[in-house]
N, C-alpha and C. Protein backbone atom coordinates (compact mmCIF):
# COMPACT_ATOMS: atom_id res chain seq x y z
N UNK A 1 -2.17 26.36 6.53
CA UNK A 1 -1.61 25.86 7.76
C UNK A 1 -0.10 25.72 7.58
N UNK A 2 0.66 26.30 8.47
CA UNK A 2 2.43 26.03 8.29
C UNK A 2 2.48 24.53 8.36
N UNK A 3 4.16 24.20 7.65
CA UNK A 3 4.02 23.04 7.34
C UNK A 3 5.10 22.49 8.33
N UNK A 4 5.47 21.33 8.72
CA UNK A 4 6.81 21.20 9.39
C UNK A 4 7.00 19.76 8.61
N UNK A 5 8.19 19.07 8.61
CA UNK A 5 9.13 18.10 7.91
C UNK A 5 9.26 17.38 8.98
N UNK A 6 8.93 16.13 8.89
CA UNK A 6 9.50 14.68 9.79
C UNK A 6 9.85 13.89 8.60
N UNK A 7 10.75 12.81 10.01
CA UNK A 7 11.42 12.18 8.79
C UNK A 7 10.86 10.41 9.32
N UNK A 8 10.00 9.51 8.59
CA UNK A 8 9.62 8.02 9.31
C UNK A 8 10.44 7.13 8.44
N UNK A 9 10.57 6.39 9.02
CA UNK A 9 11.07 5.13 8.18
C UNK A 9 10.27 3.66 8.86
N UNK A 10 9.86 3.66 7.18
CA UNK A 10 8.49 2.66 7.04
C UNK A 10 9.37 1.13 6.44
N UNK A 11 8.73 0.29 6.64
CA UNK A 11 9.20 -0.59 6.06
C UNK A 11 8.99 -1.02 4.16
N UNK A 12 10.00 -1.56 3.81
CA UNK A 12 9.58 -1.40 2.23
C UNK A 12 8.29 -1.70 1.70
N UNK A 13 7.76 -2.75 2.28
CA UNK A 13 6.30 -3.41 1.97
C UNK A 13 4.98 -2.29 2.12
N UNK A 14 4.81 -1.67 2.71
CA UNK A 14 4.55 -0.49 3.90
C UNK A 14 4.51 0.68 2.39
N UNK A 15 5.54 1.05 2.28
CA UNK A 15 5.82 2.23 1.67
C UNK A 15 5.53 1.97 -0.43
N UNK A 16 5.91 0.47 -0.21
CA UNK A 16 5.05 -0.04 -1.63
C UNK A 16 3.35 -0.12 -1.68
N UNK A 17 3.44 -0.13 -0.59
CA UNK A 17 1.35 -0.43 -0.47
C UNK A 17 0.71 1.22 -0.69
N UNK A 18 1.64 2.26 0.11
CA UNK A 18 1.45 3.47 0.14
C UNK A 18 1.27 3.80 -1.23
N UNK A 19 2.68 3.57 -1.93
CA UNK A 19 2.61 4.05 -3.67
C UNK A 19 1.50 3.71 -4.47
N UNK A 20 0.94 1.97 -3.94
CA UNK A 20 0.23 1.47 -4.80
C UNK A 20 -1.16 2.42 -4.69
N UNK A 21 -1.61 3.13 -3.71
CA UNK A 21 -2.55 3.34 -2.95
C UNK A 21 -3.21 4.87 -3.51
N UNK A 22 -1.64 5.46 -3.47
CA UNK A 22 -1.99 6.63 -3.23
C UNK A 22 -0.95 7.54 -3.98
N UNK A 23 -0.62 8.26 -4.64
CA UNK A 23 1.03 9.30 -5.24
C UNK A 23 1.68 9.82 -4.54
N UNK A 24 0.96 10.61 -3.99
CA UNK A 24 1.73 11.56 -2.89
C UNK A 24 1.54 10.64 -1.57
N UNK A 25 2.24 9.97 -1.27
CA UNK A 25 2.90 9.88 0.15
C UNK A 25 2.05 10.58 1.22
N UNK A 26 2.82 12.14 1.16
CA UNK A 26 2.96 13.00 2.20
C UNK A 26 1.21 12.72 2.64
N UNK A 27 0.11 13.05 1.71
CA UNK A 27 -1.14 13.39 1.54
C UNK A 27 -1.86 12.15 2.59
N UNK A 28 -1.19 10.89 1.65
CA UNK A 28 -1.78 9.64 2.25
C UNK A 28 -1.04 9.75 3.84
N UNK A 29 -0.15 9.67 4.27
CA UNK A 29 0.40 9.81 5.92
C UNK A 29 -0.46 10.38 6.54
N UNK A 30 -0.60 12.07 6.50
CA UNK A 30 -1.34 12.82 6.38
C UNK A 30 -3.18 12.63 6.88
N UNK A 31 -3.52 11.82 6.28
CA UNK A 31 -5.22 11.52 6.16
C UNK A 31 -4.66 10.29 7.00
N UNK A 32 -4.07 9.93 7.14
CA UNK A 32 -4.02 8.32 8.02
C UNK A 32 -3.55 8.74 9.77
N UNK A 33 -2.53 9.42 9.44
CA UNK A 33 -2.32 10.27 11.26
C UNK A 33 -3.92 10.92 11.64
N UNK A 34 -4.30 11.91 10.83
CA UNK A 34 -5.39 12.59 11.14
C UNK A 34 -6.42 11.55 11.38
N UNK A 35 -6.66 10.66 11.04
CA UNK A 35 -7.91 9.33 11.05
C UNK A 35 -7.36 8.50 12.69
N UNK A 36 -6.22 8.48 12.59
CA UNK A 36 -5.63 7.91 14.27
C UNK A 36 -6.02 8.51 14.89
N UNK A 37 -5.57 9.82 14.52
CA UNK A 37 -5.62 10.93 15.89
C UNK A 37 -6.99 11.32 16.39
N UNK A 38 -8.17 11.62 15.34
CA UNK A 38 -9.29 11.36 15.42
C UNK A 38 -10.00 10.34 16.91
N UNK A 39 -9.29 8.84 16.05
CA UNK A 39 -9.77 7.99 16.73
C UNK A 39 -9.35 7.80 18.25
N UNK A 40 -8.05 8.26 18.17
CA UNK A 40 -7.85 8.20 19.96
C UNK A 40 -8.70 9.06 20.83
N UNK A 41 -9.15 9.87 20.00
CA UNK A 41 -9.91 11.15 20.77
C UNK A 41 -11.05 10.88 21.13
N UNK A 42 -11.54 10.38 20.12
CA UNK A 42 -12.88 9.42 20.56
C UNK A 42 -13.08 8.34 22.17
N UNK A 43 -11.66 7.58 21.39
CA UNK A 43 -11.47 6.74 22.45
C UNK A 43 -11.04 7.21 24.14
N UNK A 44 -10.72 8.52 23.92
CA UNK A 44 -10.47 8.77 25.40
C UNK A 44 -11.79 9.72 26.31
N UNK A 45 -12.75 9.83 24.95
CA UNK A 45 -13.65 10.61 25.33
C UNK A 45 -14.63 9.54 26.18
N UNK A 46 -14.49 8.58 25.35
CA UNK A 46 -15.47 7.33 25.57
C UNK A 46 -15.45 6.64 27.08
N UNK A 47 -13.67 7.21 27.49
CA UNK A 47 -13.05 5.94 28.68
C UNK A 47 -13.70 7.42 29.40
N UNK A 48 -13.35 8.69 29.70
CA UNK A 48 -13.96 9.99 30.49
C UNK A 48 -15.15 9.44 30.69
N UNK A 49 -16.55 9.15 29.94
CA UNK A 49 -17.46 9.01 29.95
C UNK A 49 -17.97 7.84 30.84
N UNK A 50 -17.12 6.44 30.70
CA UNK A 50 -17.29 5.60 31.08
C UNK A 50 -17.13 5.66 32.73
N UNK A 51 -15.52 6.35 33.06
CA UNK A 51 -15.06 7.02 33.78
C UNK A 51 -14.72 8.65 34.48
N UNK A 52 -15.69 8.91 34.97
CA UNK A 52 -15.52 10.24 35.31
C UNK A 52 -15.38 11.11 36.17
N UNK A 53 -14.54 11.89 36.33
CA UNK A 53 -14.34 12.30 37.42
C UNK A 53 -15.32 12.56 38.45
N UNK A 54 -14.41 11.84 39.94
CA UNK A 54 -15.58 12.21 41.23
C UNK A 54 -16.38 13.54 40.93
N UNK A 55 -15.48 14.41 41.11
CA UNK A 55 -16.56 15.91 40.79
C UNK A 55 -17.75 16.16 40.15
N UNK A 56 -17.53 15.58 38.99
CA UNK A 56 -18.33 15.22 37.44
C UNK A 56 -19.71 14.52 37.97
N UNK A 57 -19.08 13.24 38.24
CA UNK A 57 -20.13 12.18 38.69
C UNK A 57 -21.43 13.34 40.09
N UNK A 58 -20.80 13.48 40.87
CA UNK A 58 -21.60 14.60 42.01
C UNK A 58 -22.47 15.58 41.13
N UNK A 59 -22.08 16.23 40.30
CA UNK A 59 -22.66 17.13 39.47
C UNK A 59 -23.57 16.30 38.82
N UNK A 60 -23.14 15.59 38.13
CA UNK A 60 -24.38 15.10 37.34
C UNK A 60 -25.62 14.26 38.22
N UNK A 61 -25.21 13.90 39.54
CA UNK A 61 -26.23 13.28 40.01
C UNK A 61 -26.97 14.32 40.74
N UNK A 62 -26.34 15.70 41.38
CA UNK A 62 -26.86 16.41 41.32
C UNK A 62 -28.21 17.21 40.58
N UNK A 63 -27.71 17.35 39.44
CA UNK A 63 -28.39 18.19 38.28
C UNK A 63 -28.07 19.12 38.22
N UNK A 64 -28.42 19.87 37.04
CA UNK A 64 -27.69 21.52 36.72
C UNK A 64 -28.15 22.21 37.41
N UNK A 65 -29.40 22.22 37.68
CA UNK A 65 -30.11 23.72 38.72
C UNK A 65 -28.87 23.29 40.05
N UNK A 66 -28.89 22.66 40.51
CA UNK A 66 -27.72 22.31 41.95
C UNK A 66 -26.52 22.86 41.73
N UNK A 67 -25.58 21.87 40.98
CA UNK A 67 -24.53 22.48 40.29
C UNK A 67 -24.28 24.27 40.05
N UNK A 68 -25.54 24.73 39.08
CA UNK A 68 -25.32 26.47 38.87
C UNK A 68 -25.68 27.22 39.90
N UNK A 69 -26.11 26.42 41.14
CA UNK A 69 -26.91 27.40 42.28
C UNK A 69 -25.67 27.77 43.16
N UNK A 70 -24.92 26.55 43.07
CA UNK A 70 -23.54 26.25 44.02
C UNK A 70 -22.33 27.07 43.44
N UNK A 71 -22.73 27.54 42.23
CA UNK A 71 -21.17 28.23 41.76
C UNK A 71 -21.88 29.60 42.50
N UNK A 72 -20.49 30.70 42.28
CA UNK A 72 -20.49 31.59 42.78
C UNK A 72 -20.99 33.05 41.79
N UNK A 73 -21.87 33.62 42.15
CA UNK A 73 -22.40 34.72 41.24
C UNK A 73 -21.23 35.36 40.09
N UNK A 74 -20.14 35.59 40.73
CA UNK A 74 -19.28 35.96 39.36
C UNK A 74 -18.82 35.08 38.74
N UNK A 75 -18.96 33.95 39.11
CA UNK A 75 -18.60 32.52 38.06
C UNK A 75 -19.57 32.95 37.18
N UNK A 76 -20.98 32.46 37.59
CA UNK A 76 -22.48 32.54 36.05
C UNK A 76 -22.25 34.07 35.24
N UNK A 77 -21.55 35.09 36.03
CA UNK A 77 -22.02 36.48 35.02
C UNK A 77 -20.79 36.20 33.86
N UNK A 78 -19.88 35.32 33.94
CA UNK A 78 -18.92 35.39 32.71
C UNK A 78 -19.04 34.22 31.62
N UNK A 79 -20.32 33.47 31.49
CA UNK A 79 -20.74 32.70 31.00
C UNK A 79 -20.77 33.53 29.54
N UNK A 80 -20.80 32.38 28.25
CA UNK A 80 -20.82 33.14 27.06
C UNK A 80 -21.18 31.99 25.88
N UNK A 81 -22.29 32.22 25.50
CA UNK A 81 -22.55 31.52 24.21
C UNK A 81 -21.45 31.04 23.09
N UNK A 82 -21.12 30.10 22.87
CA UNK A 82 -19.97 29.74 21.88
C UNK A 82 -20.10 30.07 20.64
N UNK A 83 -21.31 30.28 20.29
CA UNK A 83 -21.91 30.27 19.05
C UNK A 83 -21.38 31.64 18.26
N UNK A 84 -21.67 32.66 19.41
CA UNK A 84 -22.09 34.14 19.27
C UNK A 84 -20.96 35.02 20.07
N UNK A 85 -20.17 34.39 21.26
CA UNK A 85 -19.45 34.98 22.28
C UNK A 85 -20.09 36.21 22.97
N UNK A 86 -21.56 35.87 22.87
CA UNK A 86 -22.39 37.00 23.81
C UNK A 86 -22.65 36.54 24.84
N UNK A 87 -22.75 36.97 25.85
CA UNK A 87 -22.65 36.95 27.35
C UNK A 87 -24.37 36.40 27.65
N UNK A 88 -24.38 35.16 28.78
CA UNK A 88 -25.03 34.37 29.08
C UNK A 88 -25.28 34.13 30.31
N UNK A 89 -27.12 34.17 30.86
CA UNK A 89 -27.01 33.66 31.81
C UNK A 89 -28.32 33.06 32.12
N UNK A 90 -28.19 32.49 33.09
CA UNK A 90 -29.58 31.21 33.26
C UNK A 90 -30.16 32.11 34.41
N UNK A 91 -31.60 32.04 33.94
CA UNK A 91 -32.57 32.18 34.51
C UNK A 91 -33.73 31.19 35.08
N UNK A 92 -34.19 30.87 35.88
CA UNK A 92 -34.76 29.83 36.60
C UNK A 92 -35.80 30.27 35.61
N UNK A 93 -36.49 29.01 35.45
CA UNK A 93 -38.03 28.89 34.67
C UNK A 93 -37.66 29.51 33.37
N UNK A 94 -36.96 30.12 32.97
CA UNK A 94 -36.73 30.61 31.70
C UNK A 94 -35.59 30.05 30.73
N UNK A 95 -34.21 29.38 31.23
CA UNK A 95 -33.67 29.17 30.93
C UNK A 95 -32.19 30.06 30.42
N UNK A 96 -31.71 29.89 29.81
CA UNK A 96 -30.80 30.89 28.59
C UNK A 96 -31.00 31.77 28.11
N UNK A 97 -30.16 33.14 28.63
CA UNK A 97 -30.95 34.44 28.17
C UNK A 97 -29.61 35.12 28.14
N UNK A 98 -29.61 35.97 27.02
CA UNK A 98 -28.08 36.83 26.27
C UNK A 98 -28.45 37.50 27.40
N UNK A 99 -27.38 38.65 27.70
CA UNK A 99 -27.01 40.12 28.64
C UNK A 99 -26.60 39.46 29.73
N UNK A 100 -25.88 40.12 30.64
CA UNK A 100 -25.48 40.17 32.02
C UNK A 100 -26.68 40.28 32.84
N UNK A 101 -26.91 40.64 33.54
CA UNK A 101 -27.96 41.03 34.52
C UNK A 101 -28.89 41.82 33.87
C-alpha cells in the first residue's frame, strides 16, 4: 500500500504511553486510527439502520418480490453476483439464477 507522511503533535504524556506500549510509533497510530475508523463505521451503519431512508423504509415494508417487480427490466438484467461477477437474475419460485435471460 503507498505510504503518505503526516505530521501530529501529541502531547508528551500521550507519546510516553505510546513508547511504553509499543516501538514503532508509526505501527501503534496506525492500528489505533484503523480501530477508530472501523468503529465510526459501525456506528454510522447502526444510526442508517436505526434511521433509514424514506425510500428504504417503503421497500422494506414492501418486500423484495414488490421492490424487484417495480424496477425496470434493464435495471434486473445488469444484476451480478459479487462473489463471481457473473450476471444474475431472480426468478419467481426459483430464486437466484447465473445468465441473463
Amino acid at each position: 500500500m503507498p505510504m503518505g507522511r503526516v505530521t501530529v503533535t501529541l502531547p508528551a504524556e500521550i507519546l510516553s504511553d505510546i513508547d511504553d506500549a509499543e516501538k514503532n510509533r508509526s505501527a501503534f497510530i496506525l492500528e489505533a486510527v484503523r480501530r477508530e475508523l472501523s468503529r465510526r463505521r459501525r456506528l454510522n451503519l447502526r444510526k442508517s439502520l436505526q434511521n433509514p431512508h424514506v425510500e428504504s423504509r417503503v421497500n422494506a415494508e414492501a418486500g423484495f418480490d414488490a421492490w424487484a417487480g417495480s424496477l425496470p427490466e434493464e435495471d434486473l438484467s445488469d444484476l451480478v453476483d459479487p462473489s463471481t461477477l457473473a450476471p444474475v437474475r431472480w426468478i419467481e419460485g426459483k430464486g437466484w439464477k447465473e445468465g441473463r435471460k
